[in-house]
N, C-alpha and C. Protein backbone atom coordinates (compact mmCIF):
# COMPACT_ATOMS: atom_id res chain seq x y z
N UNK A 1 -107.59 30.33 -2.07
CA UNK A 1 -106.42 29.52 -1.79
C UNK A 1 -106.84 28.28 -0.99
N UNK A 2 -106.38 26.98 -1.42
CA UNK A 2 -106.45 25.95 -0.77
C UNK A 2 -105.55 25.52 0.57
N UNK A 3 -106.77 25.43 1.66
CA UNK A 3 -105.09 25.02 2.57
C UNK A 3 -105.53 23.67 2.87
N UNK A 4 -103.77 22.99 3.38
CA UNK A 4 -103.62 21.87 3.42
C UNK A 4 -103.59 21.81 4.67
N UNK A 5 -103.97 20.55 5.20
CA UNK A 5 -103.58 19.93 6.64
C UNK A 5 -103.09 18.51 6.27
N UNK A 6 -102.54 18.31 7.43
CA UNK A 6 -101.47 16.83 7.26
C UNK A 6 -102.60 16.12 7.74
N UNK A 7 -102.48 14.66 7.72
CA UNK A 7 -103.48 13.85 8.05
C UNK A 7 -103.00 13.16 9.63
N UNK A 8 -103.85 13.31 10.74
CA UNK A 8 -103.24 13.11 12.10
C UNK A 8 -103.19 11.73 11.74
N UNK A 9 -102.86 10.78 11.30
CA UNK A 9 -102.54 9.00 11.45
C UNK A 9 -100.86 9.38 11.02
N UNK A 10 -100.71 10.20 9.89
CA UNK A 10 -99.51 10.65 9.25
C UNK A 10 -98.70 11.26 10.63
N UNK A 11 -98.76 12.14 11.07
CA UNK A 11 -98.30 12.42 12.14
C UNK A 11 -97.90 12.04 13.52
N UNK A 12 -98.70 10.68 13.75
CA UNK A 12 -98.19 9.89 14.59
C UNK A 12 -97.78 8.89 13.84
N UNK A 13 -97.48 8.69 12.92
CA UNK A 13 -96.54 7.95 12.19
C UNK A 13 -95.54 8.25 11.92
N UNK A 14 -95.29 9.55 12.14
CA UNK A 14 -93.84 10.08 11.53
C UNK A 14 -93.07 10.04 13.29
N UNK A 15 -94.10 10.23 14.15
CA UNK A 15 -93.70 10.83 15.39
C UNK A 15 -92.99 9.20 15.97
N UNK A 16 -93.59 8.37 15.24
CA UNK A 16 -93.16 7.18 16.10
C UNK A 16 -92.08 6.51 15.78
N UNK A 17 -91.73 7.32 14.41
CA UNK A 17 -90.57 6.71 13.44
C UNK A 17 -89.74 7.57 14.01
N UNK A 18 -89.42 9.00 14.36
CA UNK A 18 -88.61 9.70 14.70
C UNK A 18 -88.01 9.00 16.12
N UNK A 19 -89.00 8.89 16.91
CA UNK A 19 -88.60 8.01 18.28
C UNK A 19 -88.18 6.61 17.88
N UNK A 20 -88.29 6.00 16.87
CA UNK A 20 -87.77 4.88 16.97
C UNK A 20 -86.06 4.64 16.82
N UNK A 21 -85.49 4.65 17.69
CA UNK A 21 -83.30 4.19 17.58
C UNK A 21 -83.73 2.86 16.57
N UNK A 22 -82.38 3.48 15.38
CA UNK A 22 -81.71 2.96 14.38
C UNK A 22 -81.04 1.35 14.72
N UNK A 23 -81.00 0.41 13.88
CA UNK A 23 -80.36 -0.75 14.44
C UNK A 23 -78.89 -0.89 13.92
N UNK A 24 -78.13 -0.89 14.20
CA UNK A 24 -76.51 -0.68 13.51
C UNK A 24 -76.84 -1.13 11.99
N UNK A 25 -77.01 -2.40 12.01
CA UNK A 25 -77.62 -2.34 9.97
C UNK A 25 -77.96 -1.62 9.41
N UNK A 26 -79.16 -0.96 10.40
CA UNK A 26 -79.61 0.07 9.63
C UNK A 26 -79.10 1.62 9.30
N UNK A 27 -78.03 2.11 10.34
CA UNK A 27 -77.36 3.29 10.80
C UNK A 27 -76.19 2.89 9.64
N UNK A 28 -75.56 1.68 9.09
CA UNK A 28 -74.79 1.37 8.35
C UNK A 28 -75.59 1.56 6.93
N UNK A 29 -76.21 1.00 6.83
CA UNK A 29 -77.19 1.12 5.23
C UNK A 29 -77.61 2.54 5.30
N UNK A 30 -77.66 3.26 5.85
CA UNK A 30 -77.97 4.94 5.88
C UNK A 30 -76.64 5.50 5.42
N UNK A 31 -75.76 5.00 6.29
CA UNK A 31 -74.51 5.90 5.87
C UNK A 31 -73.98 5.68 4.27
N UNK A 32 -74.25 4.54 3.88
CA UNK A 32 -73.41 4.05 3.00
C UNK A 32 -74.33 4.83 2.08
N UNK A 33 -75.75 4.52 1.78
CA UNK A 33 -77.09 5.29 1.31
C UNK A 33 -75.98 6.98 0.84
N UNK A 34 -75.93 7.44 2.21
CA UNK A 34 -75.82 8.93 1.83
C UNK A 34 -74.23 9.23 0.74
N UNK A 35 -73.35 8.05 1.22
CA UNK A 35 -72.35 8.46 0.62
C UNK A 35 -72.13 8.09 -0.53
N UNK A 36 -73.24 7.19 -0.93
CA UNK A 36 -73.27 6.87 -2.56
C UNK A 36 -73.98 8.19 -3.37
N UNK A 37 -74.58 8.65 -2.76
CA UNK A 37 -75.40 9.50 -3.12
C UNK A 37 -74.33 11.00 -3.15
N UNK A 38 -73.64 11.23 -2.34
CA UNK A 38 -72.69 12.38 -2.18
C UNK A 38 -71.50 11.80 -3.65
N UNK A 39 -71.24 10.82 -4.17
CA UNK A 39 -70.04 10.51 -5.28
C UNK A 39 -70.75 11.04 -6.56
N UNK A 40 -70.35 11.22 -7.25
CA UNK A 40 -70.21 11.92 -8.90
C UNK A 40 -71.06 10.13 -9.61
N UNK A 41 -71.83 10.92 -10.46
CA UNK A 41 -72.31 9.36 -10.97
C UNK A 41 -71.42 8.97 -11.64
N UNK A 42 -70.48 9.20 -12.23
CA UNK A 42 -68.93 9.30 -13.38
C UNK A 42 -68.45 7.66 -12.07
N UNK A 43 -68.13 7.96 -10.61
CA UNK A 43 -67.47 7.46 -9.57
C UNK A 43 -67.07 5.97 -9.62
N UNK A 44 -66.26 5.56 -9.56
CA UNK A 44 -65.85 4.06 -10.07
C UNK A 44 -66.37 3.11 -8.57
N UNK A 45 -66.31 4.12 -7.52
CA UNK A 45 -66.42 3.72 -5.87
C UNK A 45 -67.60 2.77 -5.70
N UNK A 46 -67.47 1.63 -5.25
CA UNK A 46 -68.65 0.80 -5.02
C UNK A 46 -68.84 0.74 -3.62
N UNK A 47 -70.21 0.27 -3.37
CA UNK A 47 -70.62 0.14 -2.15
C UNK A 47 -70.02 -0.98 -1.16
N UNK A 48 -69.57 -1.79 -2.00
CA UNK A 48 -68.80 -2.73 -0.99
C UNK A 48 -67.10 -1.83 -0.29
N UNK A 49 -66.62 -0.82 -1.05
CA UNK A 49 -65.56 -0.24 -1.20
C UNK A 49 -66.19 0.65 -0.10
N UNK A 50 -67.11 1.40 -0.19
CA UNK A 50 -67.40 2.04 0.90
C UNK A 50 -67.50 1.19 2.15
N UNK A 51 -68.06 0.55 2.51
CA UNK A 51 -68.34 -0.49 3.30
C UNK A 51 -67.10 -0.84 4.19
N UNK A 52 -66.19 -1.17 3.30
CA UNK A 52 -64.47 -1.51 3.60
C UNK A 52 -64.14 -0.39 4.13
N UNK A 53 -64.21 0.89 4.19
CA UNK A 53 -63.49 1.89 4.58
C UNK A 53 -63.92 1.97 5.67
N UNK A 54 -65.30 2.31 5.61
CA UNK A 54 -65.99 2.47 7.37
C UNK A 54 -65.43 1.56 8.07
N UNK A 55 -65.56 0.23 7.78
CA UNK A 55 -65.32 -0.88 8.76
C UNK A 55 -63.99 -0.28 8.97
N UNK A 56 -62.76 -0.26 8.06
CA UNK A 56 -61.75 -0.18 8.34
C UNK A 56 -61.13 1.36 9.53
N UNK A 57 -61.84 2.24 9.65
CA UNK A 57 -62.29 3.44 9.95
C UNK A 57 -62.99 3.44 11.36
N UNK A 58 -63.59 1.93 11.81
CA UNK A 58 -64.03 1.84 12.61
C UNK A 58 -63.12 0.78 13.61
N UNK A 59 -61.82 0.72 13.07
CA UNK A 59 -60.59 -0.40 13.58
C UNK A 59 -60.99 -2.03 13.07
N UNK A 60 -61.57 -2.06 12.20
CA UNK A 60 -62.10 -3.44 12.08
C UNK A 60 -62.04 -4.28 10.97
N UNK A 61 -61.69 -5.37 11.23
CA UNK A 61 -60.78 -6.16 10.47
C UNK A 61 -62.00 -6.52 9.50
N UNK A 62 -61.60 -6.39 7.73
CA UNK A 62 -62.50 -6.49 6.78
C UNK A 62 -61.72 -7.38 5.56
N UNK A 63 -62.66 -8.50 5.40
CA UNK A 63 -62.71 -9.70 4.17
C UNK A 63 -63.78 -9.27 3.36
N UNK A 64 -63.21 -8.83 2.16
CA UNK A 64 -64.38 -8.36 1.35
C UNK A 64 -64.48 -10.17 0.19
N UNK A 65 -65.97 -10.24 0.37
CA UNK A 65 -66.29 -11.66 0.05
C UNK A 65 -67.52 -11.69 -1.04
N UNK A 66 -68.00 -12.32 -1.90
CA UNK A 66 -69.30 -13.03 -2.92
C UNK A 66 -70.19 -13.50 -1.91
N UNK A 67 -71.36 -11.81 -1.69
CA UNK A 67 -72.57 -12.79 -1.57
C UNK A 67 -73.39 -12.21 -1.88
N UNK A 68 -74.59 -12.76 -2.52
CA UNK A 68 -75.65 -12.98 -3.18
C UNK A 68 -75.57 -12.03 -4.52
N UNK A 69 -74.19 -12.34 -5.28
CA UNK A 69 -73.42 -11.82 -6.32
C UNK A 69 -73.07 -10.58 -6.61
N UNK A 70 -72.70 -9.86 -5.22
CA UNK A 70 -72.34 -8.41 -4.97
C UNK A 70 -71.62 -8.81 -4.08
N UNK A 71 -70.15 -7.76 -4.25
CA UNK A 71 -69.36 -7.57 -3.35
C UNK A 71 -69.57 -6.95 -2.34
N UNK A 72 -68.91 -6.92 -1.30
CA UNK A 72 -69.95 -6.95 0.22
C UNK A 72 -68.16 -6.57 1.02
N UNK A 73 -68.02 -6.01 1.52
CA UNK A 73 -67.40 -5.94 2.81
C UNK A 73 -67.88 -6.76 4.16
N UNK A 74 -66.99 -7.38 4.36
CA UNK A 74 -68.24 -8.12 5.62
C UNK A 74 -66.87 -8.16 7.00
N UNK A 75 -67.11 -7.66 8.31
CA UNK A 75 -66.55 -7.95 8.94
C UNK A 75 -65.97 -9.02 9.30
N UNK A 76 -64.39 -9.27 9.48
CA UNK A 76 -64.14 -10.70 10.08
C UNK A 76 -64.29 -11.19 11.53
């Protein structure tokens, strides 16, 4: 039987990513990430639609607007 070991550079790489805090962009692009991923591929729901809800979910006033030719929720 072959055994494996992880490679120690790998491991303080993972260790430094675990310690590293999320930047709200990024804690936002995660969430949205998971909940596209949780809808039925059939799902008509777009990511800007998700986007709109959180914001809206989060009390916050949302202009969904054209940019860079995807609809976008963008806070006002």
């Amino acid at each position: 039987m072959v055994e494996l070991k992880t490679q120690e550079s790998l491991l303080r790489a993972l260790k430094r990513a675990a310690a590293r805090r999320l930047t709200a962009e990024e804690l936002e692009k995660q969430r949205v990430s998971f909940i596209v991923g949780s809808l039925k591929e059939s799902s008509a729901v777009t990511r800007a639609r998700i986007r709109e809800v959180l914001a809206q979910q989060e009390g916050k006033n949302v202009k969904l607007m054209l940019r860079d030719k995807v609809r976008c929720a963008t806070p006002v």
